[in-house]
C-alpha atoms as a PDB file:
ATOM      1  CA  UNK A   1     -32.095  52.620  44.607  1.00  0.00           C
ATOM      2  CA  UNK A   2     -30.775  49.141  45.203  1.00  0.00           C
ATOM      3  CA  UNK A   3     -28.993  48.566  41.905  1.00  0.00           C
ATOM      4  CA  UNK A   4     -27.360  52.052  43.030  1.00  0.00           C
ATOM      5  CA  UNK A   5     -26.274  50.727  46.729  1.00  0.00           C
ATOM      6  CA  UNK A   6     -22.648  50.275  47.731  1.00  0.00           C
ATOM      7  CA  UNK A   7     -22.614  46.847  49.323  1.00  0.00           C
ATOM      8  CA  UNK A   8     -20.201  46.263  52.249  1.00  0.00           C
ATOM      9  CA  UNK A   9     -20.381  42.966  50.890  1.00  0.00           C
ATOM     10  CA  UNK A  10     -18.193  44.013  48.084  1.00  0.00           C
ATOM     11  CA  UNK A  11     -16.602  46.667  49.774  1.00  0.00           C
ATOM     12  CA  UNK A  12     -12.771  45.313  49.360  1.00  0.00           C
ATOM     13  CA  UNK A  13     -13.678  43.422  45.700  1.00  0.00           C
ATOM     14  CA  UNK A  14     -10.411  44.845  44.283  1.00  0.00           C
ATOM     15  CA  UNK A  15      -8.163  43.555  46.615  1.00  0.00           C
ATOM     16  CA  UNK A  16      -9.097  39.887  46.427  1.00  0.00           C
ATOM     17  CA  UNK A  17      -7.739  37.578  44.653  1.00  0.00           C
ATOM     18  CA  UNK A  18      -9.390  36.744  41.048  1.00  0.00           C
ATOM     19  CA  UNK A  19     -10.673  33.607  41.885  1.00  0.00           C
ATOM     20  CA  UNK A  20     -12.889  34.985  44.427  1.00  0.00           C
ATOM     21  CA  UNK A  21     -13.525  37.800  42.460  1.00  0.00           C
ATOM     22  CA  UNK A  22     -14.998  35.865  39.821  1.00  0.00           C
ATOM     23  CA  UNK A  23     -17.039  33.639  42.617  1.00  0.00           C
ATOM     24  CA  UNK A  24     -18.711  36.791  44.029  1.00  0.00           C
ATOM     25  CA  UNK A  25     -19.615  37.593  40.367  1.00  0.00           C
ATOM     26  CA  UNK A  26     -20.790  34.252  39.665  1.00  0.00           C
ATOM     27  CA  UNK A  27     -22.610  34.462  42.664  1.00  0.00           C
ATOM     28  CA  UNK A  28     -24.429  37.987  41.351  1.00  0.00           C
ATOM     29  CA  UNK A  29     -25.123  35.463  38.290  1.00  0.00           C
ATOM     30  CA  UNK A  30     -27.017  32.746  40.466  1.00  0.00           C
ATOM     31  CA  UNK A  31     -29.165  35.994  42.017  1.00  0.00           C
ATOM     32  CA  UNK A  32     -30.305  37.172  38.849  1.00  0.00           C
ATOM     33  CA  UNK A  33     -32.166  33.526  37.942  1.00  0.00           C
ATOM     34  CA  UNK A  34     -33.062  33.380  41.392  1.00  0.00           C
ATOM     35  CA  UNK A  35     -34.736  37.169  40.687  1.00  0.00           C
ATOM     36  CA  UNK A  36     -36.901  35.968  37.451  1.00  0.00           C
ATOM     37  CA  UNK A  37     -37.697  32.826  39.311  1.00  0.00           C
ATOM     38  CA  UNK A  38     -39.517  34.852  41.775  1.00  0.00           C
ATOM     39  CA  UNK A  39     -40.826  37.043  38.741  1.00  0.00           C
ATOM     40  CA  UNK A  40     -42.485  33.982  37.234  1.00  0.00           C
ATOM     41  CA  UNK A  41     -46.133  34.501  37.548  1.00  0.00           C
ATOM     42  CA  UNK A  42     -45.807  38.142  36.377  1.00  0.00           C
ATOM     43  CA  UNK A  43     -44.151  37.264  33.759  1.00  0.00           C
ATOM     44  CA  UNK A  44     -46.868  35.281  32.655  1.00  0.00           C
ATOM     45  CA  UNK A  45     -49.499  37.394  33.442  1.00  0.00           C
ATOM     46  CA  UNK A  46     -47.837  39.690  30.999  1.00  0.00           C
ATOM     47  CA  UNK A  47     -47.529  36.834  27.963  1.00  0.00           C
ATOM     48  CA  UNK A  48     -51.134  35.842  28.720  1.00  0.00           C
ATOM     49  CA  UNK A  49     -51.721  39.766  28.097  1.00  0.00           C
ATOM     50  CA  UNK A  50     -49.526  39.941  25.477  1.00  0.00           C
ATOM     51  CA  UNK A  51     -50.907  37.142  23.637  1.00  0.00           C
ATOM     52  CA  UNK A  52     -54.500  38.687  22.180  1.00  0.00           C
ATOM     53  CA  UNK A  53     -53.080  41.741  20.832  1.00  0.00           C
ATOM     54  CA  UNK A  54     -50.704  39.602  18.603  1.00  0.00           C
ATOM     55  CA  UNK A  55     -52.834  37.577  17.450  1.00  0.00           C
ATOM     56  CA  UNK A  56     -55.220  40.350  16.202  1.00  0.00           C
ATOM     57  CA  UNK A  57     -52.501  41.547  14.101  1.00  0.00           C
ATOM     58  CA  UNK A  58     -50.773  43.932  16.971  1.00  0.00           C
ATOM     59  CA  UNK A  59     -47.299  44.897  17.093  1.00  0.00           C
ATOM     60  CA  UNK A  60     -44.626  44.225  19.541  1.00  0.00           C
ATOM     61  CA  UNK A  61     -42.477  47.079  20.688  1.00  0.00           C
ATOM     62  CA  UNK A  62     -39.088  46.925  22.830  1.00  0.00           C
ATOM     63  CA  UNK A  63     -38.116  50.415  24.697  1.00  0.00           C
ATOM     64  CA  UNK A  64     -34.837  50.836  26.677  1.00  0.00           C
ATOM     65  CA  UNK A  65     -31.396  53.178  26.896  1.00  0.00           C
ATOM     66  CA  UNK A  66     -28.236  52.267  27.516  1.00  0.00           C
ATOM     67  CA  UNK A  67     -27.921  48.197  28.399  1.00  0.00           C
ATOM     68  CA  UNK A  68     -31.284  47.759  28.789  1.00  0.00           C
ATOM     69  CA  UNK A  69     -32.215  49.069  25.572  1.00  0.00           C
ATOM     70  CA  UNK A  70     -29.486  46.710  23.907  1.00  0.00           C
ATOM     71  CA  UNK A  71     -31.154  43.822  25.840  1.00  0.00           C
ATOM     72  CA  UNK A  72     -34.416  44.902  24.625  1.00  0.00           C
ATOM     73  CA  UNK A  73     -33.432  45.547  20.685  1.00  0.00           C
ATOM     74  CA  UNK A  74     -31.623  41.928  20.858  1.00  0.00           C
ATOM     75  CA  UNK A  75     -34.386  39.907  22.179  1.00  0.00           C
ATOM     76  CA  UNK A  76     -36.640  41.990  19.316  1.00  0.00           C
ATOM     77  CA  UNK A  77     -33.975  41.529  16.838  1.00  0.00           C
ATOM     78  CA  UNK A  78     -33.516  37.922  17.603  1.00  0.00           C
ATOM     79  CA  UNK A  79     -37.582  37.275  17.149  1.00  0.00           C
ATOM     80  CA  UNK A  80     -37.270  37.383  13.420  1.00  0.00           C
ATOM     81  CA  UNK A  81     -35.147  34.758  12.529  1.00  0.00           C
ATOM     82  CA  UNK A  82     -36.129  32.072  15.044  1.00  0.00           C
ATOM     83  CA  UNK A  83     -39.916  32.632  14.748  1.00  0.00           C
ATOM     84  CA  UNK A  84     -40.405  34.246  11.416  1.00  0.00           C
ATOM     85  CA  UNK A  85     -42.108  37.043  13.530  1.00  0.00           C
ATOM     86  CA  UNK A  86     -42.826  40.020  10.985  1.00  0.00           C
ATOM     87  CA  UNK A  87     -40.562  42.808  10.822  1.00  0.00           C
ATOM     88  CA  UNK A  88     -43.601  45.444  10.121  1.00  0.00           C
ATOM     89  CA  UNK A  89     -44.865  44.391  13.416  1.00  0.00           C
ATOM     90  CA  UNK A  90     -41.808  44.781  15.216  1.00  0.00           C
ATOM     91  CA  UNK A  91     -40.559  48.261  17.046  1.00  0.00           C
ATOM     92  CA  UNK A  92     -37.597  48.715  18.433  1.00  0.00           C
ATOM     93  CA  UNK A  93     -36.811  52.426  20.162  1.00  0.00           C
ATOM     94  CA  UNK A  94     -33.496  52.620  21.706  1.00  0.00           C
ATOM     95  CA  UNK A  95     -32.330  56.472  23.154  1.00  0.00           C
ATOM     96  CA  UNK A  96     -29.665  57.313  20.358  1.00  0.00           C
ATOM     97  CA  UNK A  97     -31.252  55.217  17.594  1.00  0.00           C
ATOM     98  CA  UNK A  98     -28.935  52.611  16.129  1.00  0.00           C
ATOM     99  CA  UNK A  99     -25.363  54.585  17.163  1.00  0.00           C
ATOM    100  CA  UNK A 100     -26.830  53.275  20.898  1.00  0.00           C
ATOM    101  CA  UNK A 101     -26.381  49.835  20.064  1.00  0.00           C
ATOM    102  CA  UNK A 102     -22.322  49.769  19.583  1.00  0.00           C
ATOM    103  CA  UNK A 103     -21.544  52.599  21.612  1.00  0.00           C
ATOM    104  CA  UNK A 104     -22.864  55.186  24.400  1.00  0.00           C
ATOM    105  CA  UNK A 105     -24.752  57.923  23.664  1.00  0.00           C
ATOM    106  CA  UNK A 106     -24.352  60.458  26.116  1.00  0.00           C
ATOM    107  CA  UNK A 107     -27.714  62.057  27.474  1.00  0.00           C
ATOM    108  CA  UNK A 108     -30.052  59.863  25.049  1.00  0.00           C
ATOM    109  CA  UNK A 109     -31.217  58.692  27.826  1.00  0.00           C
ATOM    110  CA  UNK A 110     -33.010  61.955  29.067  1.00  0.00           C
ATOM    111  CA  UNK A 111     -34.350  62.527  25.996  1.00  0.00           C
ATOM    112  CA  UNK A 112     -38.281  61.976  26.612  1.00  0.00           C
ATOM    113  CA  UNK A 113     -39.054  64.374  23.372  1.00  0.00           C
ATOM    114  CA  UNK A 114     -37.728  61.938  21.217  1.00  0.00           C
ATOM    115  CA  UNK A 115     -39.365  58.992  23.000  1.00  0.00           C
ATOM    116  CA  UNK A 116     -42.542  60.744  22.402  1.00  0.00           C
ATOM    117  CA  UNK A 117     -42.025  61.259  18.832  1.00  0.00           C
ATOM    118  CA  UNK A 118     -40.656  58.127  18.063  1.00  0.00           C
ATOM    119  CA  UNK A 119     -44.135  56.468  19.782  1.00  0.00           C
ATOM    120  CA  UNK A 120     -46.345  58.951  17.663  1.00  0.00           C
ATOM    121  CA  UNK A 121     -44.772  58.046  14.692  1.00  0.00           C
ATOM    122  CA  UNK A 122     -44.855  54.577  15.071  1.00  0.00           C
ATOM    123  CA  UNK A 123     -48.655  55.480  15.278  1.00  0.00           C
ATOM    124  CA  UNK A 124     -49.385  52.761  18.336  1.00  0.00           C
ATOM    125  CA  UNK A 125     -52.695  51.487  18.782  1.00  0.00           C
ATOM    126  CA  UNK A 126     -54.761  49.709  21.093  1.00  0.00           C
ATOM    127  CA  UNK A 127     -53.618  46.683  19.012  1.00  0.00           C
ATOM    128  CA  UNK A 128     -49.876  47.248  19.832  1.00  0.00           C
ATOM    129  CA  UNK A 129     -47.628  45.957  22.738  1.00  0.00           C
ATOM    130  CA  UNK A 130     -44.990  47.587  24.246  1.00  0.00           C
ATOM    131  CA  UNK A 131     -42.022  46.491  26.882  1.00  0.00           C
ATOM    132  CA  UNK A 132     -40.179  48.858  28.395  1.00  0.00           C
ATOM    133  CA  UNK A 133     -36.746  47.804  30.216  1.00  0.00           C
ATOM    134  CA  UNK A 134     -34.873  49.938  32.517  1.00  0.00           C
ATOM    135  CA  UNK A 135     -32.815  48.736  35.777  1.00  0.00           C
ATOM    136  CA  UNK A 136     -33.473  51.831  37.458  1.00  0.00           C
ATOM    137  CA  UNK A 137     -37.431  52.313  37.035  1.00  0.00           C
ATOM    138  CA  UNK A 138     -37.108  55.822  36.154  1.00  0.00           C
ATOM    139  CA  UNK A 139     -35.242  56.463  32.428  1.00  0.00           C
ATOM    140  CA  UNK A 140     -37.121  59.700  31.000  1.00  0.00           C
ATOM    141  CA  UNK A 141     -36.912  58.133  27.583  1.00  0.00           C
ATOM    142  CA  UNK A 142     -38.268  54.862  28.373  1.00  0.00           C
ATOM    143  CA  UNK A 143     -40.796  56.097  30.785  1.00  0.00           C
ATOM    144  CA  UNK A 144     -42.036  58.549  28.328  1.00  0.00           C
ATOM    145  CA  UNK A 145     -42.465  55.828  25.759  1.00  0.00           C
ATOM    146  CA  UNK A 146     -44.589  54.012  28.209  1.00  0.00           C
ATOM    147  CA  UNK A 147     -46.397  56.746  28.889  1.00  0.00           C
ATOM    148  CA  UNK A 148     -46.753  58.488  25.552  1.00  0.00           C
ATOM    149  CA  UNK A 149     -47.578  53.869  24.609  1.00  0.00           C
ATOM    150  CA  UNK A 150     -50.257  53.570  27.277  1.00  0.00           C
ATOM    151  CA  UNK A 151     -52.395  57.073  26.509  1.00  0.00           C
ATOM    152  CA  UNK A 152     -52.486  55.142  23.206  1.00  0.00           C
ATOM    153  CA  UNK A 153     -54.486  52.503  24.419  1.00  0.00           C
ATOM    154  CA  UNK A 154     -51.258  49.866  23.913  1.00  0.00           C
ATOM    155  CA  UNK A 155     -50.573  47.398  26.589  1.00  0.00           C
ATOM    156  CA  UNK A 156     -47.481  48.222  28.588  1.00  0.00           C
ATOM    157  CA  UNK A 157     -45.330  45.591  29.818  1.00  0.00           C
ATOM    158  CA  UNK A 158     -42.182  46.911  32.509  1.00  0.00           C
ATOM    159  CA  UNK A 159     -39.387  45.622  33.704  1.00  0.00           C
ATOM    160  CA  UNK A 160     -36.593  47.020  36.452  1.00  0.00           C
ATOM    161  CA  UNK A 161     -35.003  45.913  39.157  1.00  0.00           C
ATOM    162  CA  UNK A 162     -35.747  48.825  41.258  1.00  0.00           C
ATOM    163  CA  UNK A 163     -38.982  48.352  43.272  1.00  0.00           C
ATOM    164  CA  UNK A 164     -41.809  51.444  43.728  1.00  0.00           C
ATOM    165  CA  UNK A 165     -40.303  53.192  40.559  1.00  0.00           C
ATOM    166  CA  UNK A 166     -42.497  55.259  37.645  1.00  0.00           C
ATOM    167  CA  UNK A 167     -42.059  52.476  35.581  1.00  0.00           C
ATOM    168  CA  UNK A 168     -43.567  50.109  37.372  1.00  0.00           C
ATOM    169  CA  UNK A 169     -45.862  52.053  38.992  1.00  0.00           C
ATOM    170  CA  UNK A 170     -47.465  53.330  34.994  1.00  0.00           C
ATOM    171  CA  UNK A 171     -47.130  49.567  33.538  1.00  0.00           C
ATOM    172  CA  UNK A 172     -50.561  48.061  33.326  1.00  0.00           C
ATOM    173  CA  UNK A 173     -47.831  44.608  33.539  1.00  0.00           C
ATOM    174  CA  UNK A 174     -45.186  45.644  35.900  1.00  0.00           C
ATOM    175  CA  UNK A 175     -42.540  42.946  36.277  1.00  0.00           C
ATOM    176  CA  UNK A 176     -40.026  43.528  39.743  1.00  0.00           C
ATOM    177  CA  UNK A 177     -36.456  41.757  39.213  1.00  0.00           C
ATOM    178  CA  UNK A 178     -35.410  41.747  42.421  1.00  0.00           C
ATOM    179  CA  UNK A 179     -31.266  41.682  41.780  1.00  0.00           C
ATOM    180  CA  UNK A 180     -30.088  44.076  44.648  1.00  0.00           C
ATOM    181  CA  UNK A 181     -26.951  45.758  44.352  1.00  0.00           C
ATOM    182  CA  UNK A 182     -23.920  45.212  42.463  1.00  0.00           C
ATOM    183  CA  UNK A 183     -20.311  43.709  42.947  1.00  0.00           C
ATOM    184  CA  UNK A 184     -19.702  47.217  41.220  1.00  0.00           C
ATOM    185  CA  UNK A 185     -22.268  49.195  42.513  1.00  0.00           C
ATOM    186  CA  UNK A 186     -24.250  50.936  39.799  1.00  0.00           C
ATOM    187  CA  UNK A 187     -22.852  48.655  37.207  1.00  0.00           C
ATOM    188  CA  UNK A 188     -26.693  47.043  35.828  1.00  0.00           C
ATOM    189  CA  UNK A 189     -25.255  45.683  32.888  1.00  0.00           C
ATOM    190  CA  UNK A 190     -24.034  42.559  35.703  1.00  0.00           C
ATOM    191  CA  UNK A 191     -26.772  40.802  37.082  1.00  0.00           C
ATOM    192  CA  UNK A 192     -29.348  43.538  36.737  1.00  0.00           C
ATOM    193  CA  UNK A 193     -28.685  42.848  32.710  1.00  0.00           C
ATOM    194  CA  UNK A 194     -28.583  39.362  33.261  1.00  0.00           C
ATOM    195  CA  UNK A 195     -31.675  38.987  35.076  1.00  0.00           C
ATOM    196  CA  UNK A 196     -33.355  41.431  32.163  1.00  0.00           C
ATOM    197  CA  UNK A 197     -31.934  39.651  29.791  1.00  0.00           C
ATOM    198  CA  UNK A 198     -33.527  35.756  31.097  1.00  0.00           C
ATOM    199  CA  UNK A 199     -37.071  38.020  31.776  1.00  0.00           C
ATOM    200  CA  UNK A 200     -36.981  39.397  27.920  1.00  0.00           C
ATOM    201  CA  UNK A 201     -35.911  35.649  26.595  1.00  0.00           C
ATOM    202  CA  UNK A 202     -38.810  34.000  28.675  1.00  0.00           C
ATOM    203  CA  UNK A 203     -41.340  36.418  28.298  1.00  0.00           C
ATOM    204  CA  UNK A 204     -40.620  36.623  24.233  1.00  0.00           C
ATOM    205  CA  UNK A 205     -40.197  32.905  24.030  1.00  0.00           C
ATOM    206  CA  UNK A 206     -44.017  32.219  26.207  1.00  0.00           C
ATOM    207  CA  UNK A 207     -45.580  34.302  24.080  1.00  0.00           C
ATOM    208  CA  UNK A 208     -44.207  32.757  20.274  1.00  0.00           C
ATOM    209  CA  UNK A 209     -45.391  29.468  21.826  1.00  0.00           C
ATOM    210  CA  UNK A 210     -48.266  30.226  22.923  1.00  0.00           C
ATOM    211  CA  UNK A 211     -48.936  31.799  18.944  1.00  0.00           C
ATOM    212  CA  UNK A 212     -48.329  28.225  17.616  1.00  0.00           C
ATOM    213  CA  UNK A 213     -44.713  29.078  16.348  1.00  0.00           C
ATOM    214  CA  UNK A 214     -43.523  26.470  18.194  1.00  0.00           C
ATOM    215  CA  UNK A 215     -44.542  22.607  17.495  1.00  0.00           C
ATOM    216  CA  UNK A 216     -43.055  19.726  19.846  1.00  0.00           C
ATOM    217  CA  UNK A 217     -40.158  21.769  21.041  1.00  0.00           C
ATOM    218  CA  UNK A 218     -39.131  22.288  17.493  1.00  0.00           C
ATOM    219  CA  UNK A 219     -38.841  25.963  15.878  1.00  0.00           C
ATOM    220  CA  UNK A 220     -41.996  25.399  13.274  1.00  0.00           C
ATOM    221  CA  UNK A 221     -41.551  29.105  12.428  1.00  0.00           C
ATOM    222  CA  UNK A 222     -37.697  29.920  11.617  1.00  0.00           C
ATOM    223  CA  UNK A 223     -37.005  31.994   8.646  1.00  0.00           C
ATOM    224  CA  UNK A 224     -34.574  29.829   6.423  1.00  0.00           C
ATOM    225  CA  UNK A 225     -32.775  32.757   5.667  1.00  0.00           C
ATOM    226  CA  UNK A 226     -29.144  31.007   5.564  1.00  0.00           C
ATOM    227  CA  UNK A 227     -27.733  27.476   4.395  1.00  0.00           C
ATOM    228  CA  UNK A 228     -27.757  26.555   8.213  1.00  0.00           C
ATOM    229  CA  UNK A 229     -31.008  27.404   8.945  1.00  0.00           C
ATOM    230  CA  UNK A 230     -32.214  25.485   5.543  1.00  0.00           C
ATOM    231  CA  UNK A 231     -30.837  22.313   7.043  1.00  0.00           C
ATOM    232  CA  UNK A 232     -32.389  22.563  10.341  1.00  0.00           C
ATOM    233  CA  UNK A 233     -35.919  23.451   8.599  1.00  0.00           C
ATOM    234  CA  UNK A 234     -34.814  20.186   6.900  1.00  0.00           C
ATOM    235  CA  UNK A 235     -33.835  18.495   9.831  1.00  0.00           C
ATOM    236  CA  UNK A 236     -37.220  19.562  11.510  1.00  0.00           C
ATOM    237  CA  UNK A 237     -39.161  18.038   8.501  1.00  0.00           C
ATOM    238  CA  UNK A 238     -37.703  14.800   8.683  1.00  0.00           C
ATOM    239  CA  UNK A 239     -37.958  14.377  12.647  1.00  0.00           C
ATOM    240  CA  UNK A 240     -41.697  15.676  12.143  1.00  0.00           C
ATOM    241  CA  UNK A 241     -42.947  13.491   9.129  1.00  0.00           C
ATOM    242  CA  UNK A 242     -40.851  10.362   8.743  1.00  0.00           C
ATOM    243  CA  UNK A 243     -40.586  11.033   5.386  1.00  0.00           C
ATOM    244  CA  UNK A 244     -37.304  10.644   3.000  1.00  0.00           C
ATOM    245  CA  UNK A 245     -35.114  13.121   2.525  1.00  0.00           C
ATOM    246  CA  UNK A 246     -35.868  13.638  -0.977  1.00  0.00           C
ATOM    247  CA  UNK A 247     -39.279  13.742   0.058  1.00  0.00           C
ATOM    248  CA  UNK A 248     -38.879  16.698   2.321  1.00  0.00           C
ATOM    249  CA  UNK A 249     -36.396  18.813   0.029  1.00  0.00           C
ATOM    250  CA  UNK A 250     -39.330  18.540  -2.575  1.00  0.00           C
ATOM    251  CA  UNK A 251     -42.106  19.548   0.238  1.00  0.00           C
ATOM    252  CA  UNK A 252     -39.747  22.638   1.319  1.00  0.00           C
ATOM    253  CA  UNK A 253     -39.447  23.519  -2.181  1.00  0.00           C
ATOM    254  CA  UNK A 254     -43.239  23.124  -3.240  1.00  0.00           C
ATOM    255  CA  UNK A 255     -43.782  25.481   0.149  1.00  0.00           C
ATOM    256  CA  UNK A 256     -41.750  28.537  -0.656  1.00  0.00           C
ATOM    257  CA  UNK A 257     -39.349  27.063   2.781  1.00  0.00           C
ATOM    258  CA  UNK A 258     -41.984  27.609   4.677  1.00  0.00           C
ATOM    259  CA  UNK A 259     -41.995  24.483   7.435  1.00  0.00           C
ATOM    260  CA  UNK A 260     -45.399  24.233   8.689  1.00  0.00           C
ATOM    261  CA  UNK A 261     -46.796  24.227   4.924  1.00  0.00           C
ATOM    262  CA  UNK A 262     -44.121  21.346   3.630  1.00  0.00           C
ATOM    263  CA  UNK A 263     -45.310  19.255   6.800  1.00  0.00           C
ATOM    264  CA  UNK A 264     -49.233  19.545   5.342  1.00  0.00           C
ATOM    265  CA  UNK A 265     -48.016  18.860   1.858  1.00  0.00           C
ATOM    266  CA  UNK A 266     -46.159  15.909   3.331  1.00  0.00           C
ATOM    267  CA  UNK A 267     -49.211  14.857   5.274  1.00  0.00           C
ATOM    268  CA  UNK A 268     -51.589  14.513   2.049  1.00  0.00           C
ATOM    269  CA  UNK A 269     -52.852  18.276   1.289  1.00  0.00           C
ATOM    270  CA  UNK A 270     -52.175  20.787  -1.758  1.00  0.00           C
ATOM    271  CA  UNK A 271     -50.568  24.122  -1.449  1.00  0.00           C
ATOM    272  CA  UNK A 272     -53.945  25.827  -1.412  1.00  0.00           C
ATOM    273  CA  UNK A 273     -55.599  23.646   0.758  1.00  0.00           C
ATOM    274  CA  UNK A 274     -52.566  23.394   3.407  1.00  0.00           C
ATOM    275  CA  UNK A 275     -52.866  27.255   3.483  1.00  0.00           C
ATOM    276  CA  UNK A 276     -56.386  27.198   4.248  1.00  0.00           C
ATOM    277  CA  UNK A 277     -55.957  24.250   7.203  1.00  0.00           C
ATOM    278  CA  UNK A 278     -53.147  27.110   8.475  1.00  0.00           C
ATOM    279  CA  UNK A 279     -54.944  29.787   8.328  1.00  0.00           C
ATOM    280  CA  UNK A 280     -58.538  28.225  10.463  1.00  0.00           C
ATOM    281  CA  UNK A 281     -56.251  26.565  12.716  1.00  0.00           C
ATOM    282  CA  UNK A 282     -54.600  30.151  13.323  1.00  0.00           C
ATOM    283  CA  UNK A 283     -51.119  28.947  12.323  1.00  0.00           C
ATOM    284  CA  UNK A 284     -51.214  26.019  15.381  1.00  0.00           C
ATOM    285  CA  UNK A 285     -49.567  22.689  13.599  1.00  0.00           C
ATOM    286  CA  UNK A 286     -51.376  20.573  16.314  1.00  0.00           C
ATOM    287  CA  UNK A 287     -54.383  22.114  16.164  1.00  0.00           C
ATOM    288  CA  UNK A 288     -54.043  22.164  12.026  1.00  0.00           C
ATOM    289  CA  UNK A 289     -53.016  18.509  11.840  1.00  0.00           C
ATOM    290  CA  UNK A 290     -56.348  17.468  14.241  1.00  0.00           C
ATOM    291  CA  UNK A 291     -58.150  19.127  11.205  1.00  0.00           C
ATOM    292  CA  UNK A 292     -56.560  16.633   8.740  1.00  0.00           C
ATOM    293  CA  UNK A 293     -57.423  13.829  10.794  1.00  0.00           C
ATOM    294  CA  UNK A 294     -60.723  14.900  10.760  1.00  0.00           C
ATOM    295  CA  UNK A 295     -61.253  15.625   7.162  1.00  0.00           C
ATOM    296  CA  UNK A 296     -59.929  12.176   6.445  1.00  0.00           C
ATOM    297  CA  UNK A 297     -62.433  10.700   8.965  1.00  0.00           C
ATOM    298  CA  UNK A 298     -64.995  12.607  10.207  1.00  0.00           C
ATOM    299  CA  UNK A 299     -66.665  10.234  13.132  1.00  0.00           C
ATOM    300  CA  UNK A 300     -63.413  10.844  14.823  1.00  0.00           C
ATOM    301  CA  UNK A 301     -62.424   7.070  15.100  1.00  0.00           C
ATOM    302  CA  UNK A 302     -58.907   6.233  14.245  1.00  0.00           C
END
């Protein structure tokens, strides 16, 4: 396997001096963006897949070991807070369970019994998505979640940056990140993670957009679960409506915090009647403020 590969290239790395050290590792860096660059249209292939199962109420699952599966449980993890993306509809299955995400746990890995099981349980549909990560293509555990995903009926979405491997091979999405080897060789959590890392951030980020959880580059959908995040939903409010300070504070609070709601209420509608323009619009702020504008004229003309 290439991420295995001893490359001559590095074949001296220790005895350099740091400086170039760090270039050749920088230089693994530059590879891995050059890797998901080439990945592009699979990687949204997969979103475009991804998308319809979401929005009929699906779940989104993240499988990995070792780095990859930390990769894959942070981009999950990180879902929640920045798009208000439901916790019931989010599965994370990491070999070792949560001891895996601080520290190694030897063998987890290979344990394809407890992928199984932890799929069952979850008791995936045809609704549900899954993406699998591995840099080698061949993890037991995460290949048997695909597997055990897929005779589900679940879409499978892989990524690894080893070419003609089971995982890619089984994905109905398979995504190739080209990375080659190492400055260590065998070491994936360099630009083999980093590449993984950019694919899961993309593909993640695609999809929230294309859900309408994202409204003129502006995060429509965070959970205002801190004083921070309270002034940015704030902050988003008044950059979105024009409207006084006061004024927003008083839509946030008439909304439960909820951002898209306080930006109806701000344009003219009641609680009720903001949550019913949300909910025909399927959550989209463009497509839910088109809806006022119609209500308020309906030949159209401005």
């Amino acid at each position: 396997m290439e991420t295995e590969r001893h490359s001559p290239r590095y074949n001296a790395i220790e005895a350099w001096s740091p400086g170039d050290i760090l270039d050749a590792m920088i230089e693994g860096q530059f590879a891995a963006v050059a890797a998901v660059r080439a990945a592009r249209p699979l990687l949204e292939k997969a979103a475009l897949a991804i998308e319809p199962r979401l929005r009929d109420g699906g779940r989104l699952a993240y499988a990995g070991a070792g780095t990859s599966g930390r990769l894959a449980v942070q981009d999950g993890a990180e879902l929640m807070p920045t798009f208000s993306w439901p916790q019931e509809r989010l599965l994370l299955l990491i070999a070792g369970g949560q001891e895996a995400l601080v520290r190694s746990v030897e063998g987890a890995e290979d344990e394809s019994e407890e992928a199984v099981g932890l799929v069952r349980g979850f008791g995936m549909d045809p609704r549900d998505v899954l993406i699998a990560v591995a840099a080698s293509g061949t993890t037991p555990f995460t290949l048997a979640c695909l597997r055990e995903a897929k005779n589900r009926g679940a879409l499978t979405i892989a990524i690894a940056n080893n070419n003609d491997t089971p995982l890619l091979a089984e994905a109905q999405h398979p995504v190739w990140l080209d990375t080659g080897p190492e400055p260590i060789a065998g070491s994936t959590r360099m630009k083999a993670g980093t590449a993984q890392r950019i694919a899961l951030n993309l593909l993640s980020s695609l999809v929230m957009i294309r859900l309408g959880r994202v409204y003129r580059g502006l995060m429509v959908d965070l959970q205002a679960v801190n004083k921070k995040l309270v002034r940015r939903s704030e902050k988003i409010l008044l950059e979105l409506s024009g409207r006084s300070r006061e004024e927003v504070h008083d839509a946030l609070s008439r909304a439960g915090g909820n951002v898209k709601t306080a930006l109806l209420l701000l344009e003219g509608c009641d609680p009720d009647e903001a949550a019913r323009i949300l909910a025909r619009s399927g959550g989209q702020l463009r497509a839910a403020k088109a809806l006022i504008e119609t209500r308020r004229d309906p030949s159209g003309k401005s």
